[in-house]
PDB file of N, CA and C in Angstrom:
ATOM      1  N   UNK A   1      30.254  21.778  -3.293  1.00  0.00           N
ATOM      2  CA  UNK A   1      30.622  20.702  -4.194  1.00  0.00           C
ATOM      3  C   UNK A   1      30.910  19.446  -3.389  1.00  0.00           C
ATOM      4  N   UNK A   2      30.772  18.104  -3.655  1.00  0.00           N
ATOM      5  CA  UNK A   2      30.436  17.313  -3.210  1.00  0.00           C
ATOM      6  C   UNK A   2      31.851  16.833  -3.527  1.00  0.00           C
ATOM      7  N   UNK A   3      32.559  15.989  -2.033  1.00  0.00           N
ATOM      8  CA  UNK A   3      33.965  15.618  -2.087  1.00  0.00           C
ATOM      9  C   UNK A   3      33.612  13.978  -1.626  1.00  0.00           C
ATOM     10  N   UNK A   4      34.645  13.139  -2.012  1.00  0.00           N
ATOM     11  CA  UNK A   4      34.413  11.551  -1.863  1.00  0.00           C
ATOM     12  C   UNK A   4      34.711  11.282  -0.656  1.00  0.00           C
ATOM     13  N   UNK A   5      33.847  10.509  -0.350  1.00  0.00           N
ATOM     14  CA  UNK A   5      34.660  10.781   1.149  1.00  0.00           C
ATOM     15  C   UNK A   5      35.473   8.777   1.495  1.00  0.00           C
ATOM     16  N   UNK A   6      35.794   8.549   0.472  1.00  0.00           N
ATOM     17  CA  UNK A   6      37.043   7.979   0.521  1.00  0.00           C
ATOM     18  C   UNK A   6      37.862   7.858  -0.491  1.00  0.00           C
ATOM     19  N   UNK A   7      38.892   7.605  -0.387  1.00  0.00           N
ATOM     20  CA  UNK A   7      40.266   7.639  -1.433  1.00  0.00           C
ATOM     21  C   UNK A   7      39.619   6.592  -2.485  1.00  0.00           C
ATOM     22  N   UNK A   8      39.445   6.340  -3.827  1.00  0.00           N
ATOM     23  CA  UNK A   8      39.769   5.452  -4.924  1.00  0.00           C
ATOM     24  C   UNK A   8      40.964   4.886  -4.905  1.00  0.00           C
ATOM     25  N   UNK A   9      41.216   3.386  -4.290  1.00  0.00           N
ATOM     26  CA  UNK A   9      42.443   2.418  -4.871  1.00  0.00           C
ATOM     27  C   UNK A   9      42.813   2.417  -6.230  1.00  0.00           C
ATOM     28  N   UNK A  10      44.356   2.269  -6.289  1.00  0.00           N
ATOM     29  CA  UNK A  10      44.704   2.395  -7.296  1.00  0.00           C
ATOM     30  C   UNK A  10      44.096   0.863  -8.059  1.00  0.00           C
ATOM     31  N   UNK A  11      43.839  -0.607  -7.333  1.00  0.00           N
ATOM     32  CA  UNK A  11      43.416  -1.532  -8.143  1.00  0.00           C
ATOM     33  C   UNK A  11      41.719  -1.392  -8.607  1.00  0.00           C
ATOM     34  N   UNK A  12      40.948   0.133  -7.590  1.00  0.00           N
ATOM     35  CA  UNK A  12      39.464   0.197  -8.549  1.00  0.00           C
ATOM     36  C   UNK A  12      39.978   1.150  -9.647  1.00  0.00           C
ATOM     37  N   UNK A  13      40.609   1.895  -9.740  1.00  0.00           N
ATOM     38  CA  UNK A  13      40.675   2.518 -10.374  1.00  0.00           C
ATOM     39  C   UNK A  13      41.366   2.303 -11.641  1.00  0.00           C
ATOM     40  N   UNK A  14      42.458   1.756 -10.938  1.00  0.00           N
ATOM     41  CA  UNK A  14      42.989   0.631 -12.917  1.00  0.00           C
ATOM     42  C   UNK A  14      41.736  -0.029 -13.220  1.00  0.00           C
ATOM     43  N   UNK A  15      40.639  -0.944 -12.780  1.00  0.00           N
ATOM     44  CA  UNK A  15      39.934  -1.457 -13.349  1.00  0.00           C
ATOM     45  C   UNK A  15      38.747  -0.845 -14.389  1.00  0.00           C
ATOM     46  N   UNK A  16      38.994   0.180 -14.049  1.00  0.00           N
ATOM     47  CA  UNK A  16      37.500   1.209 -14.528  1.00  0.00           C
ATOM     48  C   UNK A  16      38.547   1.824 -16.219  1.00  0.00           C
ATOM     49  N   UNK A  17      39.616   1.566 -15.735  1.00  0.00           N
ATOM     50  CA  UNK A  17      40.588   2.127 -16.962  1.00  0.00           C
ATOM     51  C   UNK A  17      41.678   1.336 -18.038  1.00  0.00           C
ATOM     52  N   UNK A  18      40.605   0.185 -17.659  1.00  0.00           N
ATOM     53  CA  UNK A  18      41.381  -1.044 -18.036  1.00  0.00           C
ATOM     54  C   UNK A  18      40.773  -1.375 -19.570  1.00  0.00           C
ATOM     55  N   UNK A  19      39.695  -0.611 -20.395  1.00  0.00           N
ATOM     56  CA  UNK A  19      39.610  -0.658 -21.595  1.00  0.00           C
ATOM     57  C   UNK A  19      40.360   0.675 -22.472  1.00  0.00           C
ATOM     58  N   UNK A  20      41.104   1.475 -21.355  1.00  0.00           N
ATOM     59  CA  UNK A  20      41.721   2.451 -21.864  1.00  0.00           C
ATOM     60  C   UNK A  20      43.145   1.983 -23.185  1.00  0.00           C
ATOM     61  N   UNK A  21      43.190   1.564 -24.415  1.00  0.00           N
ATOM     62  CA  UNK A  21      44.399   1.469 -24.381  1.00  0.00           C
ATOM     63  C   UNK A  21      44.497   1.451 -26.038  1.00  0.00           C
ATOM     64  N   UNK A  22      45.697   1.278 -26.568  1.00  0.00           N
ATOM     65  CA  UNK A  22      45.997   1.748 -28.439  1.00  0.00           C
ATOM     66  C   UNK A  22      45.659   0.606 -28.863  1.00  0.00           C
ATOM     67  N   UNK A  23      45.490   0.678 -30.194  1.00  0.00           N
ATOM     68  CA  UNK A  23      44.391  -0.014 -30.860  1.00  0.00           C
ATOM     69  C   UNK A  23      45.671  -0.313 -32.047  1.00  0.00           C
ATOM     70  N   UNK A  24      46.070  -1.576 -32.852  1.00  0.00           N
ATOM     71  CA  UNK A  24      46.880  -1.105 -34.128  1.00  0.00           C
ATOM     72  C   UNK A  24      45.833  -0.958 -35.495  1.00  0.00           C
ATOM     73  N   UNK A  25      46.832  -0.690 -35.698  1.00  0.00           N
ATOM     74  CA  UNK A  25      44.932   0.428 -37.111  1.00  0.00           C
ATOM     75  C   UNK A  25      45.097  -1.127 -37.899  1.00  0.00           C
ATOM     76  N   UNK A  26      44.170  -1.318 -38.733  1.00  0.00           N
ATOM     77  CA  UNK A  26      43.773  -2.303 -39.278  1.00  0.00           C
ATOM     78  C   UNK A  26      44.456  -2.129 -41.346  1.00  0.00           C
ATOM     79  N   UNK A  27      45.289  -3.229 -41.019  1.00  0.00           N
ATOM     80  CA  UNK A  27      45.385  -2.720 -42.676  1.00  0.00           C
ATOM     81  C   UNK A  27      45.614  -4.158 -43.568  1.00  0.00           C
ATOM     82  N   UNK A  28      45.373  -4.337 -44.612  1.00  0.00           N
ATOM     83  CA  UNK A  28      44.740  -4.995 -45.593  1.00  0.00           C
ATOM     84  C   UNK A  28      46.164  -5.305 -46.992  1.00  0.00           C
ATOM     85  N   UNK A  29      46.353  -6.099 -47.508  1.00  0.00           N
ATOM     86  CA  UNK A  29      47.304  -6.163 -48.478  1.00  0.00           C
ATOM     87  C   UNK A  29      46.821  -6.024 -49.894  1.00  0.00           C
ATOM     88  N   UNK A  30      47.195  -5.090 -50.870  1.00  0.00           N
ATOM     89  CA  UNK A  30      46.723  -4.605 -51.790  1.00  0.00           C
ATOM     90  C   UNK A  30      47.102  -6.240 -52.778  1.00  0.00           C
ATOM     91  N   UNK A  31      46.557  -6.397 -53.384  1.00  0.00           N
ATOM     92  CA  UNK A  31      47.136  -7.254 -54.464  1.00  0.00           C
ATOM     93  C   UNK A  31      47.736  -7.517 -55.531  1.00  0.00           C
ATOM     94  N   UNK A  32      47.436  -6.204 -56.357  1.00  0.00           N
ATOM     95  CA  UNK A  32      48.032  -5.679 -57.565  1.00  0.00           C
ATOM     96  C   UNK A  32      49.160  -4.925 -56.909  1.00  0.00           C
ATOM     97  N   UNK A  33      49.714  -3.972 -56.014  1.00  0.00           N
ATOM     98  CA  UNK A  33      50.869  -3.428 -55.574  1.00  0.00           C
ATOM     99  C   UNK A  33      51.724  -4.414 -54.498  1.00  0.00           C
ATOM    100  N   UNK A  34      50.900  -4.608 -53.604  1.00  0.00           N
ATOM    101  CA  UNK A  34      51.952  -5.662 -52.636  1.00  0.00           C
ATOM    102  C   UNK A  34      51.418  -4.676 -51.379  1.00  0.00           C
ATOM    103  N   UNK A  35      51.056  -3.527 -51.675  1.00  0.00           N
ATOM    104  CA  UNK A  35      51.432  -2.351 -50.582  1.00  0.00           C
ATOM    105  C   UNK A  35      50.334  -2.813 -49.569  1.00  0.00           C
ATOM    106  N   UNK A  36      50.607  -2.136 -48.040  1.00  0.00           N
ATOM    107  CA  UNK A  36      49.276  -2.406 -46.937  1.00  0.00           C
ATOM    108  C   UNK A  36      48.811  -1.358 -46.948  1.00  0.00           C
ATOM    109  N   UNK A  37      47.660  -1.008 -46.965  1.00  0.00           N
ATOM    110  CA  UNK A  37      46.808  -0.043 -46.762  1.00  0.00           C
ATOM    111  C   UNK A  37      45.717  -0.088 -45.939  1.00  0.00           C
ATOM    112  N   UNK A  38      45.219   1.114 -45.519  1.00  0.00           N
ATOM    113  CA  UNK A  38      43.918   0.830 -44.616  1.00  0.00           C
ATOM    114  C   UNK A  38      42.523   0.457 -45.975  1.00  0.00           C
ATOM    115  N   UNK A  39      41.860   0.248 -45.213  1.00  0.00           N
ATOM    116  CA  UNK A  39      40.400   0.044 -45.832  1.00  0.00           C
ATOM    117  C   UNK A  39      39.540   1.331 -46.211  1.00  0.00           C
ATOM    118  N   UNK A  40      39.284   1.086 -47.382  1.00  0.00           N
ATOM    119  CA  UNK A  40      38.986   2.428 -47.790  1.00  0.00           C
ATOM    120  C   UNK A  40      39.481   3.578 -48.157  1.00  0.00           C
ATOM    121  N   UNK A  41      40.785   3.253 -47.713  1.00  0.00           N
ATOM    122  CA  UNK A  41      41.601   4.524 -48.586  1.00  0.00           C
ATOM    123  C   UNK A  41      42.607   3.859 -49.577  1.00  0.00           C
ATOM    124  N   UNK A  42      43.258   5.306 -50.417  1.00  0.00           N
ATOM    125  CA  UNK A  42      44.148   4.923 -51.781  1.00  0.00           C
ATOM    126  C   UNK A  42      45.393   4.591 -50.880  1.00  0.00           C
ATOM    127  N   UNK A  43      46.099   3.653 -51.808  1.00  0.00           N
ATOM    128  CA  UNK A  43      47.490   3.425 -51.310  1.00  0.00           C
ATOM    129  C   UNK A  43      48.199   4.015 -51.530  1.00  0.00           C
ATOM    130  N   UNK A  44      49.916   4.305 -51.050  1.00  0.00           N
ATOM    131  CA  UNK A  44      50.825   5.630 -51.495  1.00  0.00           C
ATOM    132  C   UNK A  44      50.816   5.441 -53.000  1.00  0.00           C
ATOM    133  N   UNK A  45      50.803   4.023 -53.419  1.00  0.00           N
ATOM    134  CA  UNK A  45      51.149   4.579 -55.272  1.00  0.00           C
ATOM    135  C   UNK A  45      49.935   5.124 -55.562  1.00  0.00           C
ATOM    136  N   UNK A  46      48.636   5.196 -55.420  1.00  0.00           N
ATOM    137  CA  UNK A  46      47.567   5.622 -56.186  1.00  0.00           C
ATOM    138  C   UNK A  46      46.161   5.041 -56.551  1.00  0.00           C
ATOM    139  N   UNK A  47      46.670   3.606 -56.215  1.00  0.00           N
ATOM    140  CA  UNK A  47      45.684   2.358 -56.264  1.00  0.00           C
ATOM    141  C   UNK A  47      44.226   2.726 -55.137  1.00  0.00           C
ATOM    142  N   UNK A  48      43.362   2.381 -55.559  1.00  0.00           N
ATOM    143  CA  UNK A  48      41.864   1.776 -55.141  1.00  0.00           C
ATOM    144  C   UNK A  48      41.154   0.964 -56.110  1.00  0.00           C
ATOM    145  N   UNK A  49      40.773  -0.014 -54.735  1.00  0.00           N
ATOM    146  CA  UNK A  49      40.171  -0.994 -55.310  1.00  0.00           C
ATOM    147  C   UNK A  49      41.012  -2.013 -56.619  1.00  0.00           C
ATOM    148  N   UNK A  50      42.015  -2.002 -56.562  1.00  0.00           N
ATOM    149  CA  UNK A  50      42.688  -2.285 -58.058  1.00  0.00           C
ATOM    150  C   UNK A  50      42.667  -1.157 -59.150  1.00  0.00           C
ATOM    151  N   UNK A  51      42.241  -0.158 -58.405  1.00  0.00           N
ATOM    152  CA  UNK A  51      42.407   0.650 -60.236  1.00  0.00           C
ATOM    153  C   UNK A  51      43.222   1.934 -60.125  1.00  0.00           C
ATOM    154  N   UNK A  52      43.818   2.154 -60.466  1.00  0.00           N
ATOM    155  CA  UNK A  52      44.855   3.846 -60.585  1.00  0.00           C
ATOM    156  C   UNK A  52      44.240   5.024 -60.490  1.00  0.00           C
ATOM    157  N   UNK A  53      43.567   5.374 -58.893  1.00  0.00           N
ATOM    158  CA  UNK A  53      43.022   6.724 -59.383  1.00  0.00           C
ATOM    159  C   UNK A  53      43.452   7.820 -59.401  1.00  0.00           C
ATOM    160  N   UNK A  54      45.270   8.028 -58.832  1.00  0.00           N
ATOM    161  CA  UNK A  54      45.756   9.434 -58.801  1.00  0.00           C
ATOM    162  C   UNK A  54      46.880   9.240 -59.903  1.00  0.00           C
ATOM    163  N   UNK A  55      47.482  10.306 -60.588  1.00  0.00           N
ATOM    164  CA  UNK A  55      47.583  10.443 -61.444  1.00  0.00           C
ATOM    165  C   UNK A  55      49.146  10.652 -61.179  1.00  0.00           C
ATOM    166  N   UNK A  56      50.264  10.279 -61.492  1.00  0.00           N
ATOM    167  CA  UNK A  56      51.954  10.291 -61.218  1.00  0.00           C
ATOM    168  C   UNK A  56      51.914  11.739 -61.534  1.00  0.00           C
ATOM    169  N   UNK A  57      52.946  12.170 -61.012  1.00  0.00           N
ATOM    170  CA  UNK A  57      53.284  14.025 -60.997  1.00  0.00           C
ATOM    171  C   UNK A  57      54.913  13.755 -62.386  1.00  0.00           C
ATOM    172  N   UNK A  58      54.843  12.992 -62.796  1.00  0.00           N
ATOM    173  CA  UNK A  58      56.321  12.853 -63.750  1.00  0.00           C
ATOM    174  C   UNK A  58      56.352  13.368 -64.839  1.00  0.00           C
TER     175      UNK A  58
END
């Protein structure tokens, strides 16, 4: 097996890992609730798109 035959610096090596990093998720303000939600999904009350698609458990 084939060994390096020199050490990787820690400044090449941060660079190669320098698109490594958290992302904040992307979210959108409902209009009819107020609520943020991601794109494409229902909001906690039930809403898509403006319209009520889950049904209250009350």
């Amino acid at each position: 097996m084939a060994t390096p035959a020199r050490r990787t610096s820690k400044a090449r090596k941060r660079l190669r890992r320098g698109h490594i990093k958290l992302t904040t998720p992307n979210l959108s303000l409902d209009p009819k609730t107020g609520e943020y939600t991601m794109p494409h999904h229902v909001s906690p009350s039930g809403f898509y798109k403006g319209r009520k698609v889950i049904k209250d458990n009350k």
